[in-house]
Protein backbone atom coordinates (compact mmCIF):
# COMPACT_ATOMS: atom_id res chain seq x y z
CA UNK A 1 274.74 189.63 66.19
CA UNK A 2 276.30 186.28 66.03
CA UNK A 3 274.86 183.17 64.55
CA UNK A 4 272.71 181.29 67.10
CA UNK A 5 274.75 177.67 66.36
CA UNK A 6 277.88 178.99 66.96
CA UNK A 7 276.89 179.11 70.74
CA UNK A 8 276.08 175.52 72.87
CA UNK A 9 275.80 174.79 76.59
CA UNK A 10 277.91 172.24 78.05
CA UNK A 11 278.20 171.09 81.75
CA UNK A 12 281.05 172.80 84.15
CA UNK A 13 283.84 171.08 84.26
CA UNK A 14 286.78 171.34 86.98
CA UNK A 15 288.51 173.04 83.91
CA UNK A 16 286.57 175.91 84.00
CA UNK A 17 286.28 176.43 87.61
CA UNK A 18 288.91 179.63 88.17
CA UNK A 19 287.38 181.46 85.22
CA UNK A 20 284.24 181.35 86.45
CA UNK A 21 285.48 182.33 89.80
CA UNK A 22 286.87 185.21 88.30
CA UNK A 23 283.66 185.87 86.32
CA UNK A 24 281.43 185.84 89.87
CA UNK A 25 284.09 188.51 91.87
CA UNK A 26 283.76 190.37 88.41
CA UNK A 27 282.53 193.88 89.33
CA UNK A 28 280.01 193.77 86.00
CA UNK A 29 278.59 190.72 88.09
CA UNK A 30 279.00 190.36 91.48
CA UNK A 31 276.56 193.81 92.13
CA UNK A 32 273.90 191.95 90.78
CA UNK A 33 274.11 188.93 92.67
CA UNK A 34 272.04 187.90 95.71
CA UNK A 35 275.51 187.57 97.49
CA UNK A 36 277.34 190.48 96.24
CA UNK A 37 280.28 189.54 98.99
CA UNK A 38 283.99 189.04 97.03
CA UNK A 39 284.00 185.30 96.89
CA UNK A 40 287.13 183.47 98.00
CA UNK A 41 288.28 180.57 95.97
CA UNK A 42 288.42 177.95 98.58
CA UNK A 43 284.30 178.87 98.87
CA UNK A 44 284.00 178.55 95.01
CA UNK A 45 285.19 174.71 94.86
CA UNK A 46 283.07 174.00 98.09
CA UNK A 47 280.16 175.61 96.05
CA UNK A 48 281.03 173.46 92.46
CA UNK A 49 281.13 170.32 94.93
CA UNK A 50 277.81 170.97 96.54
CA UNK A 51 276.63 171.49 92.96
CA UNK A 52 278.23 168.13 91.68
CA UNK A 53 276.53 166.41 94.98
CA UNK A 54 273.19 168.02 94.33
CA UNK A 55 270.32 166.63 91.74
CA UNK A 56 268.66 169.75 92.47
CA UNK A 57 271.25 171.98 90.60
CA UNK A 58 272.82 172.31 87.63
CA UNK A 59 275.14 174.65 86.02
CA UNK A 60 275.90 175.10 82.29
CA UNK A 61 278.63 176.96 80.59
CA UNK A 62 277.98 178.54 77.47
CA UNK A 63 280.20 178.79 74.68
CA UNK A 64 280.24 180.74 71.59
CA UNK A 65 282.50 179.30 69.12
CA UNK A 66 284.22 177.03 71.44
CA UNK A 67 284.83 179.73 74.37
CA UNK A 68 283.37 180.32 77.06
CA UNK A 69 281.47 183.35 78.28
CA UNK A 70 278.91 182.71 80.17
CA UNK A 71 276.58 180.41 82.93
CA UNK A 72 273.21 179.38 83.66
CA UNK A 73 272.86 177.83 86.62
CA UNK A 74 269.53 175.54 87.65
CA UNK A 75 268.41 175.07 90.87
CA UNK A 76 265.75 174.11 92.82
CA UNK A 77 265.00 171.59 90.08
CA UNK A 78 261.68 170.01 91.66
CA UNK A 79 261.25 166.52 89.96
CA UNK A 80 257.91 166.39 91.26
CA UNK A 81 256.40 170.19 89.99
CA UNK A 82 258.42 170.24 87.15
CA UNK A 83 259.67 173.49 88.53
CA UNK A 84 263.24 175.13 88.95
CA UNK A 85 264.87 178.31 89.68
CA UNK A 86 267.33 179.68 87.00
CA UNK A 87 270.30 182.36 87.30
CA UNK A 88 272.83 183.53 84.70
CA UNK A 89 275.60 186.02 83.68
CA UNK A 90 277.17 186.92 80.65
CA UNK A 91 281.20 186.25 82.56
CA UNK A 92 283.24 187.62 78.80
CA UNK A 93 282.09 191.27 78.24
CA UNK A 94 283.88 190.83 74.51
CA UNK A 95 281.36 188.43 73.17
CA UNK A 96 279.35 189.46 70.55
CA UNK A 97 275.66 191.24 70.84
CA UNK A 98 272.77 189.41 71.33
CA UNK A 99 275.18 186.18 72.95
CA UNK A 100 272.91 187.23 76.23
CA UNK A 101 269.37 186.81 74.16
CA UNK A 102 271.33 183.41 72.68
CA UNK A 103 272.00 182.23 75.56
CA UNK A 104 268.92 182.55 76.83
CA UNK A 105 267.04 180.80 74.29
CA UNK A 106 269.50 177.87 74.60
CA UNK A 107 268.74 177.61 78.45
CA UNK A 108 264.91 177.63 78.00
CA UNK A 109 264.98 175.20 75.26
CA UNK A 110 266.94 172.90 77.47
CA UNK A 111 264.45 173.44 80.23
CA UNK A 112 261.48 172.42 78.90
CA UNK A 113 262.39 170.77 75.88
CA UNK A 114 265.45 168.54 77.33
CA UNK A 115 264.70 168.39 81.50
CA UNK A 116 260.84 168.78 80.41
CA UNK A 117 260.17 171.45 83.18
CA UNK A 118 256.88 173.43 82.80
CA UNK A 119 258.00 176.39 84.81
CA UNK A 120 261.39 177.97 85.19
CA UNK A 121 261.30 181.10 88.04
CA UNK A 122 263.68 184.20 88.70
CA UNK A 123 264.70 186.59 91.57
CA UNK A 124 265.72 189.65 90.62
CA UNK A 125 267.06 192.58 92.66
CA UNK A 126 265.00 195.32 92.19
CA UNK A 127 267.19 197.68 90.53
CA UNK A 128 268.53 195.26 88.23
CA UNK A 129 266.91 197.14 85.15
CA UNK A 130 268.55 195.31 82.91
CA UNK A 131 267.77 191.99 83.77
CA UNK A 132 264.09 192.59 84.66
CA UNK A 133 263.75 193.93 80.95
CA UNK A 134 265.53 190.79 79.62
CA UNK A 135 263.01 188.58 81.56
CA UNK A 136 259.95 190.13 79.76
CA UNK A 137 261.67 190.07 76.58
CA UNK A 138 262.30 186.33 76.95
CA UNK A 139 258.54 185.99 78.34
CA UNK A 140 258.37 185.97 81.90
CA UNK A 141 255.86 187.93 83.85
CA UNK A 142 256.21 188.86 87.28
CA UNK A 143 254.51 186.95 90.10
CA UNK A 144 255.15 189.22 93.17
CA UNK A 145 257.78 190.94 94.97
CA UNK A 146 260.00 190.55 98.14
CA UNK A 147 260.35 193.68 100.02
CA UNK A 148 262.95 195.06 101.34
CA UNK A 149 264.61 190.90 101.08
CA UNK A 150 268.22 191.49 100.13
CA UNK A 151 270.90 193.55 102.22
CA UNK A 152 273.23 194.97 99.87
CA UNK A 153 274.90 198.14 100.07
CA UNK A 154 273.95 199.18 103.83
CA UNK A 155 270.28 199.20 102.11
CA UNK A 156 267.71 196.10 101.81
CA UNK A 157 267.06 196.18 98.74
CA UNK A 158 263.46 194.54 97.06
CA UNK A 159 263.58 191.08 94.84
CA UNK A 160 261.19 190.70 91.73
CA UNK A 161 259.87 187.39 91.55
CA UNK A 162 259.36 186.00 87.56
CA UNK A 163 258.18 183.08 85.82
CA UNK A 164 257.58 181.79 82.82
CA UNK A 165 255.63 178.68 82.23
CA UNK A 166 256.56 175.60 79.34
CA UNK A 167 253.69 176.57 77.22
CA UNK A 168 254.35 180.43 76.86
CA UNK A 169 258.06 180.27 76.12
CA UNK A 170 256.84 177.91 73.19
CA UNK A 171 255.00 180.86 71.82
CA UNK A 172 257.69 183.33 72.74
CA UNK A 173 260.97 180.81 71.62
CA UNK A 174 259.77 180.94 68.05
CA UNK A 175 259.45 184.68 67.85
CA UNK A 176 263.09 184.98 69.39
CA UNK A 177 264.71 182.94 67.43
CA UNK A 178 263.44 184.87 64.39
CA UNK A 179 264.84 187.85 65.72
CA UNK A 180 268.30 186.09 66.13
CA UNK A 181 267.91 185.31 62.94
CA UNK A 182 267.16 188.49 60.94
CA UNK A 183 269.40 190.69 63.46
CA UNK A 184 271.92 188.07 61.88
CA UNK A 185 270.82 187.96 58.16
CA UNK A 186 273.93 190.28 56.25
CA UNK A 187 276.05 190.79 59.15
CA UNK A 188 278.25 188.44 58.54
CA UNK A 189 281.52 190.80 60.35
CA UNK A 190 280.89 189.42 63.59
């Protein structure tokens, strides 16, 4: 696993707007997404202006050692709850281990340490496995389910909805970032 401060988050930039277009038609992404429709690149700019236009979103780009390879996007940032709705992908399937459990960590801690949020929510898709057992390990619980919400696949498919609250990623951040930390104590190959 590689070393938690080799990885930041920085704002999207124009720069990095056809790799991450490439990233969301990626089939290791864009089966997982709420819109799993191919996503033409004319649509991607209109999307990164609405983003640019809109104090209720923000997207960060994550970099490990100065590259990207991944996003976390914010939205629904309410001012007034201190609430917001978070999504993310892992775009560079050659990053190192644990870069998904990094980034993570980074995201939260700019949540409700930077944008002092005290609750952050997910949708998931259903049979997103993966991602539903990410959420718990990062600390979120789930709060209900959408039935049947999604069309994807000729099927409607169900969405999970999570959330994790300021005060119990403070318990969980600590006990994350020691498990960066000893997964990275020796291995120093990576």
């Amino acid at each position: 696993m590689a070393d938690i401060n080799d990885y930041k988050l920085e704002n999207l930039g124009q720069k990095d707007l056809k790799l991450i277009w490439e990233w969301r038609n990626a089939d290791h992404i864009r089966p997982f997404m709420m819109n799993d429709d191919f996503i033409r690149l004319e649509d991607h700019y209109r999307w990164f202006e609405s983003v640019e236009r809109d104090t209720s979103k923000l997207v960060k780009l994550c970099l490990y050692k100065e590259n990207p390879i991944g996003v976390v996007n914010f939205s629904q940032i309410d001012p007034k709850n201190k609430t917001c709705e978070w999504g993310f992908y892992i775009g560079d399937i050659t990053c190192p281990r644990g870069s998904g459990k990094i980034m993570g960590i980074l995201a939260l801690d700019y949540l409700f340490k930077e944008r002092h949020r005290r609750k952050c929510c997910a949708q998931i898709l259903d049979f997103n496995s993966k991602s539903l057992s990410y959420h718990t390990k990062l600390g979120f619980t789930e709060e209900g389910r959408l039935i049947k919400q999604i069309l994807q696949n000729n099927k409607y498919v169900n969405v999970v909805l999570m959330g994790i609250f300021k005060e119990q990623w403070e318990k969980q951040s600590d006990f994350l970032k020691e498990e960066v930390l000893k997964a990275n104590e020796g291995n120093n190959d990576r």
